[in-house]
C-alpha atoms as a PDB file:
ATOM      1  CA  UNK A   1     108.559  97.712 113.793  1.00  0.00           C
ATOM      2  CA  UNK A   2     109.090  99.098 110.215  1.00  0.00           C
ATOM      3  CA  UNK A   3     106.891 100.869 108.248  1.00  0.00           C
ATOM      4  CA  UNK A   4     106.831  97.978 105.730  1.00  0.00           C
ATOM      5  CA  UNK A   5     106.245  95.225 108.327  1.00  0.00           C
ATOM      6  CA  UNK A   6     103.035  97.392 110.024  1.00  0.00           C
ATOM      7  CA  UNK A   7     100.855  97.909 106.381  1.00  0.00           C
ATOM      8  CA  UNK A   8     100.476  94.041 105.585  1.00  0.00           C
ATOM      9  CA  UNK A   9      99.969  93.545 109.699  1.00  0.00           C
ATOM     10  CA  UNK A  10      97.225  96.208 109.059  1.00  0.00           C
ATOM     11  CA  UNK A  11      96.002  94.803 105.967  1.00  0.00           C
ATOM     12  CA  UNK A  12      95.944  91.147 107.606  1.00  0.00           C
ATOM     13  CA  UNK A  13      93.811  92.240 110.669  1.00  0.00           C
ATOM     14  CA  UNK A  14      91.396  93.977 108.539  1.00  0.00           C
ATOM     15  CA  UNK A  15      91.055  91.041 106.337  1.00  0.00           C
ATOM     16  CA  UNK A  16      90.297  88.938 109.710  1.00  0.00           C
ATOM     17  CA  UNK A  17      88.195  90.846 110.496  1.00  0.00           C
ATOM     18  CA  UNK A  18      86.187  90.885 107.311  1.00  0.00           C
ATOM     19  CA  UNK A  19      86.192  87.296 107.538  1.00  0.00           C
ATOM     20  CA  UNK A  20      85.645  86.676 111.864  1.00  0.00           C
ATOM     21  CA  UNK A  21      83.274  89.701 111.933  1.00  0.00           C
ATOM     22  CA  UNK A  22      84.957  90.590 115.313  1.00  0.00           C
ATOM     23  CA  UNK A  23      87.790  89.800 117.497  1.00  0.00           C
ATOM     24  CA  UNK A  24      90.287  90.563 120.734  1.00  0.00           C
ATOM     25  CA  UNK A  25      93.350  91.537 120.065  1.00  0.00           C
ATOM     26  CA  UNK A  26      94.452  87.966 121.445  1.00  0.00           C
ATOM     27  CA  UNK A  27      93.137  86.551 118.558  1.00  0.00           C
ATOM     28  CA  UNK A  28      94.234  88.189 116.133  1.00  0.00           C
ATOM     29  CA  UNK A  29      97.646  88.148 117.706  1.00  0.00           C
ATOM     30  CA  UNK A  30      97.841  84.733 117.908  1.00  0.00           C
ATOM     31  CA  UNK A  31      96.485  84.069 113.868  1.00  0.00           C
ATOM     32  CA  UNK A  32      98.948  86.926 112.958  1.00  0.00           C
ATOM     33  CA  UNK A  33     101.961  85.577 114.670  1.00  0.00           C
ATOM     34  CA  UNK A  34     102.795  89.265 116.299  1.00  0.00           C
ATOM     35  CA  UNK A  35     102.436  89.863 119.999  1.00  0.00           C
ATOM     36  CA  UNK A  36      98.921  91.496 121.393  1.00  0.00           C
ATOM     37  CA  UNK A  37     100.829  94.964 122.516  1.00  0.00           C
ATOM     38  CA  UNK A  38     102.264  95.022 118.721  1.00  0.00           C
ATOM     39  CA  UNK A  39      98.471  94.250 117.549  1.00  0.00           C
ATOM     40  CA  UNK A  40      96.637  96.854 120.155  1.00  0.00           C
ATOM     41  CA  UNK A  41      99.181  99.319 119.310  1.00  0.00           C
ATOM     42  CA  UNK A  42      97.932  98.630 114.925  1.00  0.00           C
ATOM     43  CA  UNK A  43      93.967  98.479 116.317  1.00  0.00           C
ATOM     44  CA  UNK A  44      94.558 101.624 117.857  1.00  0.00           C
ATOM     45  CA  UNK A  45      96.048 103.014 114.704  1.00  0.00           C
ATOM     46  CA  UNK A  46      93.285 101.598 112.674  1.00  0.00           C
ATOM     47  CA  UNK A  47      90.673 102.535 115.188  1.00  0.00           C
ATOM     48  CA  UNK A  48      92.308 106.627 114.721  1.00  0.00           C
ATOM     49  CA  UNK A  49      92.195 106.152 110.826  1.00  0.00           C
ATOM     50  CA  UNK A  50      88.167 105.143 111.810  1.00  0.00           C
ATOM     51  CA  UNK A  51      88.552 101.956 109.725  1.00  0.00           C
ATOM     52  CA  UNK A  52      87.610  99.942 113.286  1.00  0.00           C
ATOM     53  CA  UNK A  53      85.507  99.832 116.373  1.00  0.00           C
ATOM     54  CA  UNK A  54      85.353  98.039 119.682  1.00  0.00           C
ATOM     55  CA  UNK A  55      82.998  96.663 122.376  1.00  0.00           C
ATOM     56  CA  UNK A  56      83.539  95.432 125.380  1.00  0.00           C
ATOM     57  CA  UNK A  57      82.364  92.025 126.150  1.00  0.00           C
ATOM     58  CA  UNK A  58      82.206  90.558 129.640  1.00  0.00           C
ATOM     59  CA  UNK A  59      83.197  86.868 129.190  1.00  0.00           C
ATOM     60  CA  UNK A  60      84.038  85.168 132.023  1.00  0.00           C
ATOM     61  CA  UNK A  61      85.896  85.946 135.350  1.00  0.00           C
ATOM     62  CA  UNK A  62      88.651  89.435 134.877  1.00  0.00           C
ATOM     63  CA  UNK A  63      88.354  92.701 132.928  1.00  0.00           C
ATOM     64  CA  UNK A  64      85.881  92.499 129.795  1.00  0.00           C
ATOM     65  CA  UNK A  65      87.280  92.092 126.554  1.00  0.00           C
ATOM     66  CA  UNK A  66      87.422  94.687 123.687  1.00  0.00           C
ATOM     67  CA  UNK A  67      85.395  92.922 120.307  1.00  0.00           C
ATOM     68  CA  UNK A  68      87.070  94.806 117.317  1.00  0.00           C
ATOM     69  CA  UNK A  69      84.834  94.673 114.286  1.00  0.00           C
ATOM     70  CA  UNK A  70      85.051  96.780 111.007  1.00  0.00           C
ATOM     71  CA  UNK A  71      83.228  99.981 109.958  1.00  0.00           C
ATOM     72  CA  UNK A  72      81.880 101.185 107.277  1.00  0.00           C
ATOM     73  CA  UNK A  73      84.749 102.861 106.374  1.00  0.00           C
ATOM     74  CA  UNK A  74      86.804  99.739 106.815  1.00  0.00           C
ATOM     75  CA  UNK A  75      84.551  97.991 104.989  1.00  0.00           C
ATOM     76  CA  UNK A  76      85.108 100.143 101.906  1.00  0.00           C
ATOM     77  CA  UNK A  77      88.755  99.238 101.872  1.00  0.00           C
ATOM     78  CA  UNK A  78      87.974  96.721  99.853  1.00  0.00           C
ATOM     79  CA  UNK A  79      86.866  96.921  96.027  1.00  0.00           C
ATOM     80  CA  UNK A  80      83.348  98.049  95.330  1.00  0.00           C
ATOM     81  CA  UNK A  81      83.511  98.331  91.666  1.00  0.00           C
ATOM     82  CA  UNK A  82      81.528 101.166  89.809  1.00  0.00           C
ATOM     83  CA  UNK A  83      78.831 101.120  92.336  1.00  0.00           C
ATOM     84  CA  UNK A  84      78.314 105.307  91.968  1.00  0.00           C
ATOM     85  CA  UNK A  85      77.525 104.689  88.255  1.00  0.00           C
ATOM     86  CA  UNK A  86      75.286 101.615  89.542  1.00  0.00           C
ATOM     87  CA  UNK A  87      73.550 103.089  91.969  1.00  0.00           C
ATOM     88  CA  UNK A  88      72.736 106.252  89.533  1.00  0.00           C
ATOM     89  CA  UNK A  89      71.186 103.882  87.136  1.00  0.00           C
ATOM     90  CA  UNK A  90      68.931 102.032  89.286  1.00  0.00           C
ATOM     91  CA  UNK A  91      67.911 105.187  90.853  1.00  0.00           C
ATOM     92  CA  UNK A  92      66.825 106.286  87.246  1.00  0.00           C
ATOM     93  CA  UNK A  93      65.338 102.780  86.443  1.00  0.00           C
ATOM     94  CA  UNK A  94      63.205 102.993  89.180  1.00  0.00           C
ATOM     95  CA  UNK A  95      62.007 106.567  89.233  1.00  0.00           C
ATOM     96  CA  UNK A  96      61.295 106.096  85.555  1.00  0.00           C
ATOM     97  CA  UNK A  97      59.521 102.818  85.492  1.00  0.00           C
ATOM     98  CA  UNK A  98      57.538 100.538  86.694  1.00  0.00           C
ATOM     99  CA  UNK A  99      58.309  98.142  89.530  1.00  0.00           C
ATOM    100  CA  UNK A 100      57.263  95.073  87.845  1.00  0.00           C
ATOM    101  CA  UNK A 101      59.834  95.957  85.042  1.00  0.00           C
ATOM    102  CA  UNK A 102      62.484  96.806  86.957  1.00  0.00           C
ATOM    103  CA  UNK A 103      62.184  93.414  88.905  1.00  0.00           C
ATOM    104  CA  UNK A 104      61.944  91.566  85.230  1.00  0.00           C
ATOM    105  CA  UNK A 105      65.111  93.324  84.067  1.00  0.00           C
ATOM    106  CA  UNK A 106      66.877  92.406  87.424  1.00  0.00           C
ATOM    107  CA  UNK A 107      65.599  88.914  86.796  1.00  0.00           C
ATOM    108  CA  UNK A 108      67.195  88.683  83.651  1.00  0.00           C
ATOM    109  CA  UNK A 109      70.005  90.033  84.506  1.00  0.00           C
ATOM    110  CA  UNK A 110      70.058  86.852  86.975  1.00  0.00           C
ATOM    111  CA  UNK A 111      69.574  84.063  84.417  1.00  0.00           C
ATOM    112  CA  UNK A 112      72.298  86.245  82.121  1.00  0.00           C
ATOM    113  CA  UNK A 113      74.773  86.014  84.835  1.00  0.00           C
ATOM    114  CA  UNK A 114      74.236  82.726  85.712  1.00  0.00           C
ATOM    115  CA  UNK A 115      74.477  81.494  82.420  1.00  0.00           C
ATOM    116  CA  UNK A 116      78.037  82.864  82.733  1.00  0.00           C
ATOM    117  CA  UNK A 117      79.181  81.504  85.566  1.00  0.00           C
ATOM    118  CA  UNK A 118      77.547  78.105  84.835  1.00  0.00           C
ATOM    119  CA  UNK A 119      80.069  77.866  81.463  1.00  0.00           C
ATOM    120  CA  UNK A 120      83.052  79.031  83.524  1.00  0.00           C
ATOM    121  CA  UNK A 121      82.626  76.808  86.475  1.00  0.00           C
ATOM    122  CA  UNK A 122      82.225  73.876  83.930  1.00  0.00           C
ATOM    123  CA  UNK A 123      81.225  70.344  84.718  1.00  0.00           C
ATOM    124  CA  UNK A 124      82.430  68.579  87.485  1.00  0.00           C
ATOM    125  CA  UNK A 125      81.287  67.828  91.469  1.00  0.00           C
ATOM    126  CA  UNK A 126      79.491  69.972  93.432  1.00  0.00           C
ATOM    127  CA  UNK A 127      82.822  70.997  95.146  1.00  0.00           C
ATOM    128  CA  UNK A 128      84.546  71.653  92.151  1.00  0.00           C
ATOM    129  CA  UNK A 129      81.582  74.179  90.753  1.00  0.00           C
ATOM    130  CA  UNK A 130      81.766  75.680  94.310  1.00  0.00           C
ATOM    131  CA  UNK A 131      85.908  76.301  93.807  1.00  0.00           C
ATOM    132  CA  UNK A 132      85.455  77.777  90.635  1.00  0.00           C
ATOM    133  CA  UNK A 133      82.751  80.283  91.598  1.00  0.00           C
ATOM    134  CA  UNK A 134      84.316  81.428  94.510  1.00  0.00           C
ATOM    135  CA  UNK A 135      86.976  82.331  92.325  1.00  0.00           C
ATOM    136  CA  UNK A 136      85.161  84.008  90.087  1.00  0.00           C
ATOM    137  CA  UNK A 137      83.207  85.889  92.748  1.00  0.00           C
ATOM    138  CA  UNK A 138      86.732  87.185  94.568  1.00  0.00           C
ATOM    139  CA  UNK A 139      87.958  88.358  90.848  1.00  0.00           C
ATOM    140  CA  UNK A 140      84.656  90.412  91.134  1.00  0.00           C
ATOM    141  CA  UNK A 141      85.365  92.383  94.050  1.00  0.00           C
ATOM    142  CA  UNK A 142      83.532  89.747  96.892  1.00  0.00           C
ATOM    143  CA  UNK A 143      85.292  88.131  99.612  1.00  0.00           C
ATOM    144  CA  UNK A 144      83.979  84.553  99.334  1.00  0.00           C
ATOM    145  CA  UNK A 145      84.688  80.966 100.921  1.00  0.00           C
ATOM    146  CA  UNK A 146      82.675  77.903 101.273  1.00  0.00           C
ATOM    147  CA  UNK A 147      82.814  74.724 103.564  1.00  0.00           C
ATOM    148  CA  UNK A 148      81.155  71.309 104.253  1.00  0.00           C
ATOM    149  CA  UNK A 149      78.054  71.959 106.421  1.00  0.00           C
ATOM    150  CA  UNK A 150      77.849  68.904 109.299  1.00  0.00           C
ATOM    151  CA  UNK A 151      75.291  67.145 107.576  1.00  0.00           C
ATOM    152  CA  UNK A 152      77.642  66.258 105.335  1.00  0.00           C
ATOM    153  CA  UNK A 153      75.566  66.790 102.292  1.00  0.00           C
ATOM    154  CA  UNK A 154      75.323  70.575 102.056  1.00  0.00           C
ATOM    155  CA  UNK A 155      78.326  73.386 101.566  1.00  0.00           C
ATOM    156  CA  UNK A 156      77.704  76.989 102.649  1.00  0.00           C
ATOM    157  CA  UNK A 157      78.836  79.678 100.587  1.00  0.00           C
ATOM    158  CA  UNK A 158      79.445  83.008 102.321  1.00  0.00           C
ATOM    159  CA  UNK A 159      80.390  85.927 101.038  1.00  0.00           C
ATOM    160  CA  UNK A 160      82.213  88.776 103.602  1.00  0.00           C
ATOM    161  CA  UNK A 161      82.508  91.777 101.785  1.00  0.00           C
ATOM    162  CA  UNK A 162      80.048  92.353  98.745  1.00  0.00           C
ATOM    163  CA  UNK A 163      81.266  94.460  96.128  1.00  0.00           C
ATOM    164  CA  UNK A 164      77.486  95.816  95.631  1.00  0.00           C
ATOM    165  CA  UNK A 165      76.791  96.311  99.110  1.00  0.00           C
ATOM    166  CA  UNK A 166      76.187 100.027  99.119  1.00  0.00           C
ATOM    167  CA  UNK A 167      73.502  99.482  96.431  1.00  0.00           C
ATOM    168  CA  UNK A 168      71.616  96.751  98.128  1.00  0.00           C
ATOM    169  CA  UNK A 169      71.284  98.755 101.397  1.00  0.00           C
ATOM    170  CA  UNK A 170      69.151 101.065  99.247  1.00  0.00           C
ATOM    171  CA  UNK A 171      67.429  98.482  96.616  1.00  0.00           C
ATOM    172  CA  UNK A 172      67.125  94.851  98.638  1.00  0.00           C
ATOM    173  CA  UNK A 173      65.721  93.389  95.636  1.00  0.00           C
ATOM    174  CA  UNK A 174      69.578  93.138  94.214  1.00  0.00           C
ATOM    175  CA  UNK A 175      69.451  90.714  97.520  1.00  0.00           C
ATOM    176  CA  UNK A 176      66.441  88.553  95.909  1.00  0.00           C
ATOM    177  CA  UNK A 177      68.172  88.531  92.660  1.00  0.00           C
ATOM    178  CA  UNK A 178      71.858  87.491  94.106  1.00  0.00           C
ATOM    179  CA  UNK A 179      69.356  84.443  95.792  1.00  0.00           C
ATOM    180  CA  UNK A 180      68.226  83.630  92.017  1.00  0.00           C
ATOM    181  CA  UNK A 181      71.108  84.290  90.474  1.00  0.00           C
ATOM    182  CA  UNK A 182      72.598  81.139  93.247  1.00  0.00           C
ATOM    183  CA  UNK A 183      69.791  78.821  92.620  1.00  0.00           C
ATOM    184  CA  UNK A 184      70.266  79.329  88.295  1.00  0.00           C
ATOM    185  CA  UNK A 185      73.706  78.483  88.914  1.00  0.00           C
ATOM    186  CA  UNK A 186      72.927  75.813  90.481  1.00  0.00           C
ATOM    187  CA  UNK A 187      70.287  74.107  89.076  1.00  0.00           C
ATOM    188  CA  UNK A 188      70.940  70.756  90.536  1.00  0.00           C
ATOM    189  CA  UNK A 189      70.570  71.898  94.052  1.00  0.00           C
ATOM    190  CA  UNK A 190      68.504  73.533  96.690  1.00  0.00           C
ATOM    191  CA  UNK A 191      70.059  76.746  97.353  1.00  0.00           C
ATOM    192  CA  UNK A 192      68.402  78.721 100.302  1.00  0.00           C
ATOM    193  CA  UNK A 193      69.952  82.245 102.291  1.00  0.00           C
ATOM    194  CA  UNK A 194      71.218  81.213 105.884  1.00  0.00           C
ATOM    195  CA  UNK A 195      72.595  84.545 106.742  1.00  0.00           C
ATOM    196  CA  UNK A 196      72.350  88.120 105.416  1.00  0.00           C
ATOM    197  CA  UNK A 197      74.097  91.562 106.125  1.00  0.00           C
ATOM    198  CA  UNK A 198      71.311  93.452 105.638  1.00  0.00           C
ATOM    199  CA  UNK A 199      69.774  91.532 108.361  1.00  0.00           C
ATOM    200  CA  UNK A 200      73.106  92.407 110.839  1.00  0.00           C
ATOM    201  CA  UNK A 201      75.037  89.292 110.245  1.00  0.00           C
ATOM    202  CA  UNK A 202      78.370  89.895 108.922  1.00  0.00           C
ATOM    203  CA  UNK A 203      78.403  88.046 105.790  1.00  0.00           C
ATOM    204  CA  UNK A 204      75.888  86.692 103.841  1.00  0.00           C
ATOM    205  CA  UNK A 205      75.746  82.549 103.078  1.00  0.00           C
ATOM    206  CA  UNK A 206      73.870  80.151 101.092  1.00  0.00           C
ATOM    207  CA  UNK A 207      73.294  76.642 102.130  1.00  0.00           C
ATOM    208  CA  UNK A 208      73.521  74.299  98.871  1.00  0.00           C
ATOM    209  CA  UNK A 209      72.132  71.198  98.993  1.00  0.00           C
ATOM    210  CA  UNK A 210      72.632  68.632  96.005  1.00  0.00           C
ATOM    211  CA  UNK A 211      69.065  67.300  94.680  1.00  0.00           C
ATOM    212  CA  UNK A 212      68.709  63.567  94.442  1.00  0.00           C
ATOM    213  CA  UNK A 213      69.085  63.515  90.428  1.00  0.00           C
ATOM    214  CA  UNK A 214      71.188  65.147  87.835  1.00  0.00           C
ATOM    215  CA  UNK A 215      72.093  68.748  86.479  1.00  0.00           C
ATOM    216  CA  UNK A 216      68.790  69.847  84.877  1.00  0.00           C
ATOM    217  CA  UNK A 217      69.249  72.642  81.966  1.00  0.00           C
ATOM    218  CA  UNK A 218      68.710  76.469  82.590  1.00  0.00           C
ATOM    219  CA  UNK A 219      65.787  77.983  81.322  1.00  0.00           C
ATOM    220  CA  UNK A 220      64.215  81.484  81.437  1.00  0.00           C
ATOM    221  CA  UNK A 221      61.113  80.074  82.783  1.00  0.00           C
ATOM    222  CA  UNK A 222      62.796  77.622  85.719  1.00  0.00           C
ATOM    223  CA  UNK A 223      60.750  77.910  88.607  1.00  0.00           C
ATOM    224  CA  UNK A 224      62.667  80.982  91.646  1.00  0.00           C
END
């Protein structure tokens, strides 16, 4: 296999596996369309460059299979923005003053971005709002998607890389202000966290759930 054909094989299995949170080499194999030797031989090559990990799972009858999930380093092959320059700043903030300003300023900072999003994802069904701001979310650096939950109501937003992920590990309150941030974008809906990273999961989702009436306006003072 040329050199040419193994980096986008690479790239591929590391984006599945941003997206799956872990798999066998048979799966990925079969989504890829390469054989499993061809994709053990690129998880061992990843799993040298320490961009992946296995465990072995014992799932049925035969030899246990090897789960291959990302690491941290794998995880940072994707964007992350200016999160050095972030991270110094909060660090500052929050040495310098106190915690019931910082949490204003980072609720602010909410409404402000909210506001934004709310005039680029327009008008339109709850779908089409979705679309827009998963759009706007992978632009930023975030690995986003969203589907119909079965109730056939609700959509679930995840989100499997975060381009600020680094800084919430350290300040979890950027987690409570992403949830805000969600709920002022989306004023005509209950939006509520269904899975976190922080918490071990491997993305983190929203469940959005249309209210009975119409699109009420964004205010400073809407209730969190």
């Amino acid at each position: 296999m040329s050199a040419s054909t193994q980096a986008p094989t690479r790239e591929a299995a590391l984006a599945l596996l941003l997206r799956q949170g872990e798999a066998t080499a048979a799966q990925l194999a079969e989504l890829l369309g390469v054989s499993v030797q061809i994709m053990r031989r690129h998880l061992r090559s990843l799993e040298d460059d320490g961009l992946v990990a296995s465990s072995s799972s014992g799932e049925g009858p035969g030899r246990p299979s090897n789960h291959w999930h990302l690491t941290d380093e794998g995880h940072d092959q994707f964007p992350n923005g200016s999160e050095h320059f972030a991270l110094a700043l909060l660090t500052s903030l929050a040495d310098s003053l106190p915690a019931d300003t910082v949490q204003t300023l980072l609720r602010q900072q909410a409404i402000t971005k909210a506001l934004d999003y709310r005039r680029q994802i327009g008008s339109g069904s709850l779908l089409e709002r979705l679309e827009r701001l998963v759009e706007l979310r992978c632009n930023e650096g975030y690995v986003s998607d969203c589907h119909a939950e079965p109730d056939g109501l609700s959509w679930c937003m995840s989100e499997f890389h975060c381009s600020v992920s680094r800084l919430a590990e350290q300040f979890p309150v950027l987690c409570d202000q992403e949830l805000q941030q969600m709920r002022h974008t989306f004023p005509d809906c209950s939006v509520e966290r269904v899975h976190w990273r922080l918490e071990a999961g491997h993305s983190c989702g929203f469940r959005i759930t249309p209210h009975s009436g119409g699109s009420a306006p964004l205010t400073q003072d809407q209730d969190d």
